[in-house]
C-alpha atoms as a PDB file:
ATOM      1  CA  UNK A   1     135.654  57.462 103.301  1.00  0.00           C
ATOM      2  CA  UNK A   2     132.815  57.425 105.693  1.00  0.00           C
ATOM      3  CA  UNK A   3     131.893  55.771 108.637  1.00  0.00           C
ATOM      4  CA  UNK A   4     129.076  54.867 110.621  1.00  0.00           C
ATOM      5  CA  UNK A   5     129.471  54.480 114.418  1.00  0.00           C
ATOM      6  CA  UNK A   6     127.475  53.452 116.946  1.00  0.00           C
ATOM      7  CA  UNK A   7     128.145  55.021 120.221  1.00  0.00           C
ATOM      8  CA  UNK A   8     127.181  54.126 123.880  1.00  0.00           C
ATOM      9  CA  UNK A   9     127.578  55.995 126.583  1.00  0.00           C
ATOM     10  CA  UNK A  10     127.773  54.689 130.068  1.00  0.00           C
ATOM     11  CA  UNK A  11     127.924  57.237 133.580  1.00  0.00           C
ATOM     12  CA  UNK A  12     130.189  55.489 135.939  1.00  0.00           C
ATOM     13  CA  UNK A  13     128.452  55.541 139.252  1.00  0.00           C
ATOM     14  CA  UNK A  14     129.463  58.592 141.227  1.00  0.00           C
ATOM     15  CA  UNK A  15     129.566  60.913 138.423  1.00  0.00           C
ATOM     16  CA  UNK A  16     127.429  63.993 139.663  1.00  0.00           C
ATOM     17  CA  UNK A  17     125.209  66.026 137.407  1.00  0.00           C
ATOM     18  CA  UNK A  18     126.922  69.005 137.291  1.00  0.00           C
ATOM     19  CA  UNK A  19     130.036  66.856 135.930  1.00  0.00           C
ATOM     20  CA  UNK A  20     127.558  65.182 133.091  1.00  0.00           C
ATOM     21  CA  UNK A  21     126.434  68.285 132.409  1.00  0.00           C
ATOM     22  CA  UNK A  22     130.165  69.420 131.624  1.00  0.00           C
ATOM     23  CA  UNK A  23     131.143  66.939 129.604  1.00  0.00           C
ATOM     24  CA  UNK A  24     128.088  66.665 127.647  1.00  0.00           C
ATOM     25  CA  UNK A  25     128.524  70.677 126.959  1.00  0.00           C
ATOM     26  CA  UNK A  26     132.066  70.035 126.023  1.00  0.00           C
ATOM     27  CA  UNK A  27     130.962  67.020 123.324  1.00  0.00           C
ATOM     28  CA  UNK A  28     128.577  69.536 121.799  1.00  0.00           C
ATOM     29  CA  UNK A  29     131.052  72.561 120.997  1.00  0.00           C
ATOM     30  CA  UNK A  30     133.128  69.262 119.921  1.00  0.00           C
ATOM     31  CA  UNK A  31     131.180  68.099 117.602  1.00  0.00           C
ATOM     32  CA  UNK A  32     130.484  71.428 116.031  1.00  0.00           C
ATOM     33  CA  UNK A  33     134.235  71.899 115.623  1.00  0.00           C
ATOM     34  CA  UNK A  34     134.091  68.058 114.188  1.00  0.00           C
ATOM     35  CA  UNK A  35     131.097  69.111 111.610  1.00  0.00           C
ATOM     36  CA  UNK A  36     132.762  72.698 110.500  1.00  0.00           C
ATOM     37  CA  UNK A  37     135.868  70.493 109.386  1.00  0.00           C
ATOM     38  CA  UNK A  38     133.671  68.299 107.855  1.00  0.00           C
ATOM     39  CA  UNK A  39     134.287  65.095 110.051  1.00  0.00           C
ATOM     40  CA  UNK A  40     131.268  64.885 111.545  1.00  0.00           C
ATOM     41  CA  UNK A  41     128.195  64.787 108.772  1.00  0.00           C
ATOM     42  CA  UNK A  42     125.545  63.699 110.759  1.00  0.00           C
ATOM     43  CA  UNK A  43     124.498  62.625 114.390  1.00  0.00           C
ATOM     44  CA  UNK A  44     120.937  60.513 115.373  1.00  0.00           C
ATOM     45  CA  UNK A  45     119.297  58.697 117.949  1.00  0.00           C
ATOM     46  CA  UNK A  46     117.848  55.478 117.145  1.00  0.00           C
ATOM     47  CA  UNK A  47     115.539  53.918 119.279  1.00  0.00           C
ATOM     48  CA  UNK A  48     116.402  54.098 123.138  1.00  0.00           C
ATOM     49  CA  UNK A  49     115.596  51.940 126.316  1.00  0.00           C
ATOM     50  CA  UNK A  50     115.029  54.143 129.901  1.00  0.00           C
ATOM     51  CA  UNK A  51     118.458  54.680 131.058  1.00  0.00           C
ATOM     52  CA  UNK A  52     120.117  54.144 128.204  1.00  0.00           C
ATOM     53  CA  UNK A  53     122.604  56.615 125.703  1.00  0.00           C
ATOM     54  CA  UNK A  54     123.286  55.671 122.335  1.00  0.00           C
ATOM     55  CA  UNK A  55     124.000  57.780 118.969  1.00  0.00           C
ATOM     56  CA  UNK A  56     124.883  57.157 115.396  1.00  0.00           C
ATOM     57  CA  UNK A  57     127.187  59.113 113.908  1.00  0.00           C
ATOM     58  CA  UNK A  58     128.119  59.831 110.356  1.00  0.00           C
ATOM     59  CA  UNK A  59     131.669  60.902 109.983  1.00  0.00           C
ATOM     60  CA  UNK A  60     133.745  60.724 107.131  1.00  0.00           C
ATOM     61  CA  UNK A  61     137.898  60.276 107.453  1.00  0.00           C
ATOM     62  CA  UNK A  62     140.954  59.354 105.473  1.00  0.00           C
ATOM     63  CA  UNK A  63     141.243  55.433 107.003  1.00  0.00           C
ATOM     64  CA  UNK A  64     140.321  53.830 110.491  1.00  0.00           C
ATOM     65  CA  UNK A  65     143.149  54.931 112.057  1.00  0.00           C
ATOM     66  CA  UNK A  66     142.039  58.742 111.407  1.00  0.00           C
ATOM     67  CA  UNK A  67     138.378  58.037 112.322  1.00  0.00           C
ATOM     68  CA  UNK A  68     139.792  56.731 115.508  1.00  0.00           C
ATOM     69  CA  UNK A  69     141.489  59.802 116.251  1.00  0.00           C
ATOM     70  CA  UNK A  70     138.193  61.748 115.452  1.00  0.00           C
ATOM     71  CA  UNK A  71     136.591  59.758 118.006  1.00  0.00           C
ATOM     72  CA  UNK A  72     139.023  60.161 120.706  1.00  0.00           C
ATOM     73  CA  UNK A  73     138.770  63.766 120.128  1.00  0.00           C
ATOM     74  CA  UNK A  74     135.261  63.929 121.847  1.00  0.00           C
ATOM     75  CA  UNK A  75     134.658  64.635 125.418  1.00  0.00           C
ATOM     76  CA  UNK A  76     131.755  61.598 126.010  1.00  0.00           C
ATOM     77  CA  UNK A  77     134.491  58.963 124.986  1.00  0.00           C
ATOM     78  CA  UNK A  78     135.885  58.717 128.379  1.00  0.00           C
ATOM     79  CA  UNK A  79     132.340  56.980 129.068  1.00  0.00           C
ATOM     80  CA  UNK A  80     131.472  55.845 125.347  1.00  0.00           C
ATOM     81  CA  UNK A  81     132.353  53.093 123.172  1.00  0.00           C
ATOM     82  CA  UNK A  82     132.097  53.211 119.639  1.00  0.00           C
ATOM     83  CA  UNK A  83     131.522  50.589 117.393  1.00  0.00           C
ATOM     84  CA  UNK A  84     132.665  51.351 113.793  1.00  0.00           C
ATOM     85  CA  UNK A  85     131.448  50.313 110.685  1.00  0.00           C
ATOM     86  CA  UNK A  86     133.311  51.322 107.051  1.00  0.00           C
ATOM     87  CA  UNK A  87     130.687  52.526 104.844  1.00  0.00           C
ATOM     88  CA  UNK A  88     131.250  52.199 101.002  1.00  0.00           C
ATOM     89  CA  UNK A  89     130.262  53.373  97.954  1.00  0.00           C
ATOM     90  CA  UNK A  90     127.034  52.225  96.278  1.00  0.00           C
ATOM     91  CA  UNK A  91     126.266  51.820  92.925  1.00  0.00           C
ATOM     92  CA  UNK A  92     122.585  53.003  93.192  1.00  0.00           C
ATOM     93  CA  UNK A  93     123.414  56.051  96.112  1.00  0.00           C
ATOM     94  CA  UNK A  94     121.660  59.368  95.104  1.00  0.00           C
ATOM     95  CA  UNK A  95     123.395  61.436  97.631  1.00  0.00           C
ATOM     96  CA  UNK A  96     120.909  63.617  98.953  1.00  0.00           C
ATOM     97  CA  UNK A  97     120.639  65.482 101.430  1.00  0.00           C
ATOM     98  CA  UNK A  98     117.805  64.401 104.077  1.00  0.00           C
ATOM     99  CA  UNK A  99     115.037  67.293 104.786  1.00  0.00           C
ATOM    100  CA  UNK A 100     114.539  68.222 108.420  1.00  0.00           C
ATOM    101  CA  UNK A 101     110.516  68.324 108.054  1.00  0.00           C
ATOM    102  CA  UNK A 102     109.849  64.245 107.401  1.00  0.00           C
ATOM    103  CA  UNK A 103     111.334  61.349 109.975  1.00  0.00           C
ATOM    104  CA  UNK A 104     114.668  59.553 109.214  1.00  0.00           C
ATOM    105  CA  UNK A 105     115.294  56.020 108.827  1.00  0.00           C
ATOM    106  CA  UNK A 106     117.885  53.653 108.368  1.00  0.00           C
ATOM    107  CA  UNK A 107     117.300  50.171 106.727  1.00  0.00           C
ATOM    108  CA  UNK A 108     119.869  47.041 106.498  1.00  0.00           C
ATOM    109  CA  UNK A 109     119.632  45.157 103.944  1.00  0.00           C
ATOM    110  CA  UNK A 110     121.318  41.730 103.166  1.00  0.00           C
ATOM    111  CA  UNK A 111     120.640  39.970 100.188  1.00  0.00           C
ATOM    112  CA  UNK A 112     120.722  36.370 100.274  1.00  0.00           C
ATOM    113  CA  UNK A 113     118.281  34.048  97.740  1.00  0.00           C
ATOM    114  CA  UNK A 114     117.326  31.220  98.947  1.00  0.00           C
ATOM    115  CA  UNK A 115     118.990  28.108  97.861  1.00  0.00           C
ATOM    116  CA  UNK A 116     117.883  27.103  94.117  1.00  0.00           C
ATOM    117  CA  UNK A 117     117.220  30.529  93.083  1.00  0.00           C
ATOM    118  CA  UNK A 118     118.095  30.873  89.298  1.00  0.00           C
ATOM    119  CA  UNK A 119     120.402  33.528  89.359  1.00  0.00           C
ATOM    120  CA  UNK A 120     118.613  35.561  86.498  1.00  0.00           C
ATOM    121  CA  UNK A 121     116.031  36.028  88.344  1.00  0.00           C
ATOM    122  CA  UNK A 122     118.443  37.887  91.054  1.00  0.00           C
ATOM    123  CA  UNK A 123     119.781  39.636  88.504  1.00  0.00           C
ATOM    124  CA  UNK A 124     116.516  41.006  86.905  1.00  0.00           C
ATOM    125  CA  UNK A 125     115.955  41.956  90.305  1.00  0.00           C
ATOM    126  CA  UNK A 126     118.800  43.977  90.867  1.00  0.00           C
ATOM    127  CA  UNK A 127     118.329  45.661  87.764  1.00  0.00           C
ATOM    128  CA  UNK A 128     114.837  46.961  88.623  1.00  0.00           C
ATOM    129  CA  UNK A 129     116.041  47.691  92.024  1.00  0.00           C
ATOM    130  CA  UNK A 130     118.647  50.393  90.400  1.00  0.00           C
ATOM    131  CA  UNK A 131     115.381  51.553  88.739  1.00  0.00           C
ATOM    132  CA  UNK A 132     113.793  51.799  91.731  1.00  0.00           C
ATOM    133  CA  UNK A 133     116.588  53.418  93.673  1.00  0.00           C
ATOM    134  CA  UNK A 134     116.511  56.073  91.193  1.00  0.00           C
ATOM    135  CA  UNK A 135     112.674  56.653  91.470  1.00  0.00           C
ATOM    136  CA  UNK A 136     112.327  56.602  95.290  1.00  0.00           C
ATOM    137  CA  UNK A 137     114.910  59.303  95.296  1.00  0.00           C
ATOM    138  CA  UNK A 138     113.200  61.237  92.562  1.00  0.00           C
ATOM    139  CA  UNK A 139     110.496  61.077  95.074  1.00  0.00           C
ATOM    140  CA  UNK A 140     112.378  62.376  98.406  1.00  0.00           C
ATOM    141  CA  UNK A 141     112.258  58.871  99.885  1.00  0.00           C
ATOM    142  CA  UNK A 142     115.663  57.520  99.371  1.00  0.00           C
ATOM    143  CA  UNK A 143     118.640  60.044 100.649  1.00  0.00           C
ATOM    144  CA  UNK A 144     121.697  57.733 100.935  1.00  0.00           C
ATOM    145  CA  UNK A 145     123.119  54.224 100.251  1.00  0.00           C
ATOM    146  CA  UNK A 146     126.156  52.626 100.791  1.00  0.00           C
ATOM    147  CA  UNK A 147     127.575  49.101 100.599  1.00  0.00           C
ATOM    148  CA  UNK A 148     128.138  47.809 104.254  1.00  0.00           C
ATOM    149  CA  UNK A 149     131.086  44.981 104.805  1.00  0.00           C
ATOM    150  CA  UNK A 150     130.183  41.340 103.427  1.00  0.00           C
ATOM    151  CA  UNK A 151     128.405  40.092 100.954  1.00  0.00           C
ATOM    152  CA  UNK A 152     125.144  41.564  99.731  1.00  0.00           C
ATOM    153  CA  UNK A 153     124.730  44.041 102.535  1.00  0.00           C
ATOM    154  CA  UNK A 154     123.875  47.617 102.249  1.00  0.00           C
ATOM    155  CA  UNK A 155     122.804  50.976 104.399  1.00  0.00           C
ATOM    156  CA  UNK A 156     119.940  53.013 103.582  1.00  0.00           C
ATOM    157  CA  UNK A 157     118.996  56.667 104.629  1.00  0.00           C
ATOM    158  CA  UNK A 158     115.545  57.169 103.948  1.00  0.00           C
ATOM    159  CA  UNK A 159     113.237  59.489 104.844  1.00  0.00           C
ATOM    160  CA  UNK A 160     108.738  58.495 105.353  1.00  0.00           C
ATOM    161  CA  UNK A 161     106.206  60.031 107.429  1.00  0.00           C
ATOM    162  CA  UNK A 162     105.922  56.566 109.751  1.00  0.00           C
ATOM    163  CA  UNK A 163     107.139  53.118 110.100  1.00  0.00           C
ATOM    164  CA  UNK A 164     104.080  51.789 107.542  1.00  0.00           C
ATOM    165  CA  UNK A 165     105.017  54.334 105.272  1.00  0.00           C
ATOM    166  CA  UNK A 166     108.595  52.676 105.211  1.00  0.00           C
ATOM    167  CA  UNK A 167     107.737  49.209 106.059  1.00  0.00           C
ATOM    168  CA  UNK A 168     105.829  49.677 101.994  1.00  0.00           C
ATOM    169  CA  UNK A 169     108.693  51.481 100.596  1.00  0.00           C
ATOM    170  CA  UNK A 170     110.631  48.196 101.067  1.00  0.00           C
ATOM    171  CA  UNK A 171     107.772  45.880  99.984  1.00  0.00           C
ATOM    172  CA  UNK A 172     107.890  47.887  96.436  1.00  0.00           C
ATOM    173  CA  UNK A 173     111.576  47.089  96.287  1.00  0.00           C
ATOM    174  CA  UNK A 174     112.348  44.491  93.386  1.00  0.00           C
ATOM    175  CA  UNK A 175     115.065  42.905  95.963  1.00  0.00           C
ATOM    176  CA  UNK A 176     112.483  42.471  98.856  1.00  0.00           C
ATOM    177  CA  UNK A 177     111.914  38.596  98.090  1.00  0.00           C
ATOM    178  CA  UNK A 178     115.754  38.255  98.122  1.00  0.00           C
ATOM    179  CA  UNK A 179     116.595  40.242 101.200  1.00  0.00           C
ATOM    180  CA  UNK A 180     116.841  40.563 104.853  1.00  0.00           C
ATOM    181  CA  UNK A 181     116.030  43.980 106.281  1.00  0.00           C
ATOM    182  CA  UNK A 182     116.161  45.910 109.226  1.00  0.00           C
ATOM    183  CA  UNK A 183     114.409  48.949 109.657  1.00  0.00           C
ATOM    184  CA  UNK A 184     115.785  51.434 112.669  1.00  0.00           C
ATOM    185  CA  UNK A 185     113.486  54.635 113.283  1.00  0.00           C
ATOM    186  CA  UNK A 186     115.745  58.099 114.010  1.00  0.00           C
ATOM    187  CA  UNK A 187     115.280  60.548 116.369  1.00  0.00           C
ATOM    188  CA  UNK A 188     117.022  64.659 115.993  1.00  0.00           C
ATOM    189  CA  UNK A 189     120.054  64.464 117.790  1.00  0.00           C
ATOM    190  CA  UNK A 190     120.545  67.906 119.399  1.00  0.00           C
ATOM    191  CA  UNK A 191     124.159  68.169 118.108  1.00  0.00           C
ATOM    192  CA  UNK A 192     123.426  67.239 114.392  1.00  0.00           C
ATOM    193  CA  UNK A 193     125.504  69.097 111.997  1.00  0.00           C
ATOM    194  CA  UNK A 194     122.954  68.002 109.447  1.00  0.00           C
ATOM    195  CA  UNK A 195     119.656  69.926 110.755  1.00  0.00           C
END
């Protein structure tokens, strides 16, 4: 199964450099280890304010309980917490790998028609968005999907040269009337096992 977690990491005032610079060395030969047993698939940075640490992490595990003793394994947990989220399959997932050369993003989607929506027209809509699915991934846009917990919700990987690039890849989306989405913009991560 695989997991997405988002982790924040907080420096306790006091904590010198040098001792940052220790740990953070230690979380990197970590999460090698993590990635060469194939725990750890991929690590990013979404947006960030000044000051602040934050990853996401793709890792894949058995159950929660055996995530949780992935995370515990790194060095930056004695300063991080992790939110996790199960990830789960997706009907319309290509599973593809991303290409280092174009930006990353993630997108949330949750659909929810409005009240009074005939239901056949949702379900037209779902069937072109399979369609769709299949094309944007034919085209490099569309890397990942996976069903997210509760109803309607989903997690995209995609990959576009800029935020208008993806804000229109969602706007062609047969669902887009129907949906919610968030878009998140990713940044490398130095320790991605991925790139």
């Amino acid at each position: 199964m695989e997991y997405l977690v988002t982790m924040t990491t907080r420096v306790p005032d006091g904590i010198t450099a040098a001792q940052v610079a220790d740990v953070r060395a230690r979380e990197a030969a970590q999460s090698a280890e993590l990635a060469a047993r194939g725990q750890l698939l991929r690590l990013w940075r979404p947006p960030l304010r000044p000051g602040e640490w934050r990853s996401l992490g793709l890792f894949a595990a058995e159950d929660g309980d055996a995530v949780e003793r992935v995370l515990a394994s790194m060095p930056l947990r004695v300063w991080r917490t992790d939110e996790v989220t199960p990830l789960g399959p997706h009907q319309n997932d290509p599973g593809m790998p991303s290409s280092k050369e174009v930006p990353e993003f993630f997108t949330d989607f949750t659909v929810a028609p409005a009240a009074g929506t005939p239901a056949a027209d949702v379900d037209d809509a779902r069937a072109r968005e399979a369609v769709r699915a299949r094309a944007l991934a034919a085209a490099g846009k569309l890397r990942r999907l996976w069903a997210l917990p509760g109803e309607g919700r989903a997690l995209g990987l995609w990959q576009a040269h800029d935020d208008a690039e993806m804000r229109e890849i969602v706007r062609t989306l047969p669902l887009d009337p129907y949906m919610t989405t968030e878009i998140t913009p990713l940044t490398a991560h130095p320790s991605d096992p991925g790139h």
